[in-house]
C-alpha atoms as a PDB file:
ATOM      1  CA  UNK A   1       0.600  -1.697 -14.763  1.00  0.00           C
ATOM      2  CA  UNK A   2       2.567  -0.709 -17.625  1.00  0.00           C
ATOM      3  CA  UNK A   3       5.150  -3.405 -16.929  1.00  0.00           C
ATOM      4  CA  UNK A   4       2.794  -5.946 -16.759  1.00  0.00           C
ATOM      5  CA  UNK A   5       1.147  -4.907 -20.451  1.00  0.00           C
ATOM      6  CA  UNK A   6       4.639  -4.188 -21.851  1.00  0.00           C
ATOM      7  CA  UNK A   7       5.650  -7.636 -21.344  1.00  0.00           C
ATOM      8  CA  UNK A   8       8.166  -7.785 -18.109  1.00  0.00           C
ATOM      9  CA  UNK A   9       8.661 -11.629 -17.362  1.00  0.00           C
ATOM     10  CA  UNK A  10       7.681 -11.205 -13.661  1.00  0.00           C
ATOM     11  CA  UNK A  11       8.317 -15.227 -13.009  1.00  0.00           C
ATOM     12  CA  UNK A  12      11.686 -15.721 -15.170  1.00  0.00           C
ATOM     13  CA  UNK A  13      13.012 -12.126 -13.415  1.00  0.00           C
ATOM     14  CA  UNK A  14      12.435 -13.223 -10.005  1.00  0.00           C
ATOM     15  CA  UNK A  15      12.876 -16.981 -10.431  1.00  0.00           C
ATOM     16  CA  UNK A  16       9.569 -19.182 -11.146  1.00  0.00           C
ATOM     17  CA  UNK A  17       9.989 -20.516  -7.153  1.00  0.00           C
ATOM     18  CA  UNK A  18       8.565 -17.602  -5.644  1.00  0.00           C
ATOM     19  CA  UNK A  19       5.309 -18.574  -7.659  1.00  0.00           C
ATOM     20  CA  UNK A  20       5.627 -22.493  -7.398  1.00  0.00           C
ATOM     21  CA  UNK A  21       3.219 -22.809  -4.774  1.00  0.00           C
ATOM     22  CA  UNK A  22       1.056 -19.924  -5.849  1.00  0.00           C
ATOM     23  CA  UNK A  23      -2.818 -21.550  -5.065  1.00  0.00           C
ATOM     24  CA  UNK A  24      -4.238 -20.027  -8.390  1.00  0.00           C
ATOM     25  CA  UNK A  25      -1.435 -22.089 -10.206  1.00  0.00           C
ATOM     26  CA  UNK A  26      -2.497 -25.151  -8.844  1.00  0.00           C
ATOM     27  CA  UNK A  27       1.252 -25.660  -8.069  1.00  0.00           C
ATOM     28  CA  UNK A  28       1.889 -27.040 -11.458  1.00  0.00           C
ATOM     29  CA  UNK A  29       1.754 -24.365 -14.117  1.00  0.00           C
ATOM     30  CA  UNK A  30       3.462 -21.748 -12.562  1.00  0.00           C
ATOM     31  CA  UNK A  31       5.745 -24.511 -10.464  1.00  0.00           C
ATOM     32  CA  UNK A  32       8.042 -25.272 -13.789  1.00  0.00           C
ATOM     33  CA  UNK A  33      10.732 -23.020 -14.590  1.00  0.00           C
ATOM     34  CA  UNK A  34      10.141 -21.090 -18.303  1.00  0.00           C
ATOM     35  CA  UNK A  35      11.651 -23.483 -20.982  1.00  0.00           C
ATOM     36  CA  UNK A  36      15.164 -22.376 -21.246  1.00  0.00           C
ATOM     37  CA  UNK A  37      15.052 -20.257 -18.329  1.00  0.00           C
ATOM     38  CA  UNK A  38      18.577 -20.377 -16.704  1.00  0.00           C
ATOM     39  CA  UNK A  39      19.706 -18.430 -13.532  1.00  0.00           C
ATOM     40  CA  UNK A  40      21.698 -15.574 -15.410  1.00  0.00           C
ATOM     41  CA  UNK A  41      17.878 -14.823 -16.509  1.00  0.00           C
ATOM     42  CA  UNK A  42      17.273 -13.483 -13.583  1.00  0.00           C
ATOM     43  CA  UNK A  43      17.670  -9.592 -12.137  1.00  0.00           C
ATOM     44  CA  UNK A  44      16.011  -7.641 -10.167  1.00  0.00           C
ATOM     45  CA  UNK A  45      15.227  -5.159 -12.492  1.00  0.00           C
ATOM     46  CA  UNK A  46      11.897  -3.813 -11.089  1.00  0.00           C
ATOM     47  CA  UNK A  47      13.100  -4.428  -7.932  1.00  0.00           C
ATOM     48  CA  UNK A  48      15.516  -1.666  -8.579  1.00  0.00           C
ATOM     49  CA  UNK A  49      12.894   0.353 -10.466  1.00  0.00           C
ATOM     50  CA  UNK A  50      10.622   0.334  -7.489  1.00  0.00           C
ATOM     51  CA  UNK A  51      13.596   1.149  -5.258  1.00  0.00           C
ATOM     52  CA  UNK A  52      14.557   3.872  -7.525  1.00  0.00           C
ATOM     53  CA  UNK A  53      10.460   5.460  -7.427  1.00  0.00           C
ATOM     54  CA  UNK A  54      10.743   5.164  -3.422  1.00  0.00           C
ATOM     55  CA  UNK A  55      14.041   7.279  -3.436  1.00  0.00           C
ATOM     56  CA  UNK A  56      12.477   9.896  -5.508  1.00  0.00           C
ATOM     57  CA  UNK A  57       9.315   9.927  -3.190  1.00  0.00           C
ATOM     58  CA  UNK A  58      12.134  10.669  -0.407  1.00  0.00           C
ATOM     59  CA  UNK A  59      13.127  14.154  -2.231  1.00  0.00           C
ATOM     60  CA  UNK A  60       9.998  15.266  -3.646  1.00  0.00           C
ATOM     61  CA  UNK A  61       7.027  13.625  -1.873  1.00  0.00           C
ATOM     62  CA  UNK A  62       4.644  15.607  -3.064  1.00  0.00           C
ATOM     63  CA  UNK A  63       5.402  14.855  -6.938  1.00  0.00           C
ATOM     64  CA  UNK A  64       3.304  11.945  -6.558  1.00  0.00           C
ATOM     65  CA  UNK A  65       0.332  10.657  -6.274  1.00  0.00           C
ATOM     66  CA  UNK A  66       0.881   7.328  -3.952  1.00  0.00           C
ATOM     67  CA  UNK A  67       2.651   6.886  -1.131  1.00  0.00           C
ATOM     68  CA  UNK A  68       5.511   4.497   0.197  1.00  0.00           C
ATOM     69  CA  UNK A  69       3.393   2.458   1.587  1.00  0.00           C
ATOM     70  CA  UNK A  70       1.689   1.621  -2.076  1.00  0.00           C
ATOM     71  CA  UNK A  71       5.193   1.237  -3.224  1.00  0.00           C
ATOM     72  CA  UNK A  72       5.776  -1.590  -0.383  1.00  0.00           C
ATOM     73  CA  UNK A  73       2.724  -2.832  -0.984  1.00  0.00           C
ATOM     74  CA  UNK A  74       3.310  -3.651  -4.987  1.00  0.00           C
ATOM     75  CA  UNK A  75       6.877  -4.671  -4.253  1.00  0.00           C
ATOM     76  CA  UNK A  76       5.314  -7.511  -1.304  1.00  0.00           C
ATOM     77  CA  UNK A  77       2.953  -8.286  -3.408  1.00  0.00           C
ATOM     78  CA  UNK A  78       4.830  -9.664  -6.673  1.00  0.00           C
ATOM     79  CA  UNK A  79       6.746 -12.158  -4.559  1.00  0.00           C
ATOM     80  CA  UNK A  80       3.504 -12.871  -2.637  1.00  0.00           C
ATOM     81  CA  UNK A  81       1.536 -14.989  -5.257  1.00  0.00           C
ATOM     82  CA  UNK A  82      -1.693 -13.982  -3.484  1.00  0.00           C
ATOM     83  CA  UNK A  83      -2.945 -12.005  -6.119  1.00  0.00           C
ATOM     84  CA  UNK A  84      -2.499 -13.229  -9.829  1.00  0.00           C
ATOM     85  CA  UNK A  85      -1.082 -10.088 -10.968  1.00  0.00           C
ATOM     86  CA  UNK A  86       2.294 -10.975 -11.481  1.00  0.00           C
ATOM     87  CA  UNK A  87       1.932 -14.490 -11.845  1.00  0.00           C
ATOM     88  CA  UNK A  88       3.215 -15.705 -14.870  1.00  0.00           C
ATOM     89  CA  UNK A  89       5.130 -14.094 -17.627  1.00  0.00           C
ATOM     90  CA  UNK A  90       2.952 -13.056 -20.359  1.00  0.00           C
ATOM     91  CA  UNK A  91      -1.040 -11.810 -20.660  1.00  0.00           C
ATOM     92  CA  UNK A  92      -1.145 -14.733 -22.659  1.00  0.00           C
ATOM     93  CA  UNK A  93       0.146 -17.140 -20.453  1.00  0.00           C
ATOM     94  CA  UNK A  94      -1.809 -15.827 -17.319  1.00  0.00           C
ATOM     95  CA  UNK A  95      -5.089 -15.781 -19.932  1.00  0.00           C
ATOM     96  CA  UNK A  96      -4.898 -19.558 -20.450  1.00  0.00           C
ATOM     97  CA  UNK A  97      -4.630 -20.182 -16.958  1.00  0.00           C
ATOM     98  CA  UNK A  98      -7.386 -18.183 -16.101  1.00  0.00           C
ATOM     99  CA  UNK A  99      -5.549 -16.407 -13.718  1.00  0.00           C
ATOM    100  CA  UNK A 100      -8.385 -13.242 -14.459  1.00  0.00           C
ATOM    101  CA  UNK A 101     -11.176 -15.398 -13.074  1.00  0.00           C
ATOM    102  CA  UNK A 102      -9.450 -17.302 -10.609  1.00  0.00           C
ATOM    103  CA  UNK A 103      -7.110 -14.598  -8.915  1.00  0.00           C
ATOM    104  CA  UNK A 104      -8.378 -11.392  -7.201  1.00  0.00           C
ATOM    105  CA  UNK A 105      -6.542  -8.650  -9.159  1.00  0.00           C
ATOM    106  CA  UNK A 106      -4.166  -6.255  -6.687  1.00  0.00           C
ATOM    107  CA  UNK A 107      -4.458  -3.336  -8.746  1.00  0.00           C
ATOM    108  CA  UNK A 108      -9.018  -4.044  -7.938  1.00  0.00           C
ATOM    109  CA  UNK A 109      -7.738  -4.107  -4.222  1.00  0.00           C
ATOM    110  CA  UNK A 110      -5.711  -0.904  -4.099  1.00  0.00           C
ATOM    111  CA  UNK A 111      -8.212   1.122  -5.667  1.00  0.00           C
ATOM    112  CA  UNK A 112     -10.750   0.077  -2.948  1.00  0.00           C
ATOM    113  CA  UNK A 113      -8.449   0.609   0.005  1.00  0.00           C
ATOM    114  CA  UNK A 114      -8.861   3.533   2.090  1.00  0.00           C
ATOM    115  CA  UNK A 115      -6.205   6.348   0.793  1.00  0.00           C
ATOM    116  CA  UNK A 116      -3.634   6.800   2.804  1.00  0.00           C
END
């Protein structure tokens, strides 16, 4: 969560394709690249950070409280476009698409599962 309110730019990181076709989007608003987005723009940089998390979880499993499988789960998720989490760069920019009344929310969805 804290990337998402500290202003990580989800779409530009991972390249705007992976969201191009999202259904919330209507394939248009999230289809276009960010103006001025370029390919050096891009890095996996939560990517890494996730990867990073799961390697700690490896040494010291009990130090948190998730598992790996919420790790994968977040990780499939932002490339998924199923939830309208990481759609979009900004709160601002997924507030005027309405992406908080047209998307289910993942973080709703992993409170309600089962823990595992």
């Amino acid at each position: 969560k804290e990337w998402l309110s500290f202003g990580h730019h989800f779409a530009l990181r991972h390249g705007s394709a992976v969201h191009a076709h999202a259904p919330a989007l209507g394939g248009a608003a999230g289809g276009a690249p960010t103006p001025g987005a370029s390919e050096e723009q891009q890095s996996p940089v939560f990517v890494q950070f996730v990867d990073c998390v799961w390697q700690l979880t490896l040494c010291c499993p009990r130090a948190f409280e998730f598992s790996q499988l919420f790790l994968a789960t977040v990780l499939q998720h932002v490339f998924s476009a199923q939830y309208g989490t990481f759609l979009l760069d900004t709160h601002l920019l997924r507030a005027r698409a309405q992406l908080p009344s047209r998307t289910r929310s993942l973080w709703s969805d992993l409170l309600d599962a089962p823990a595992e």
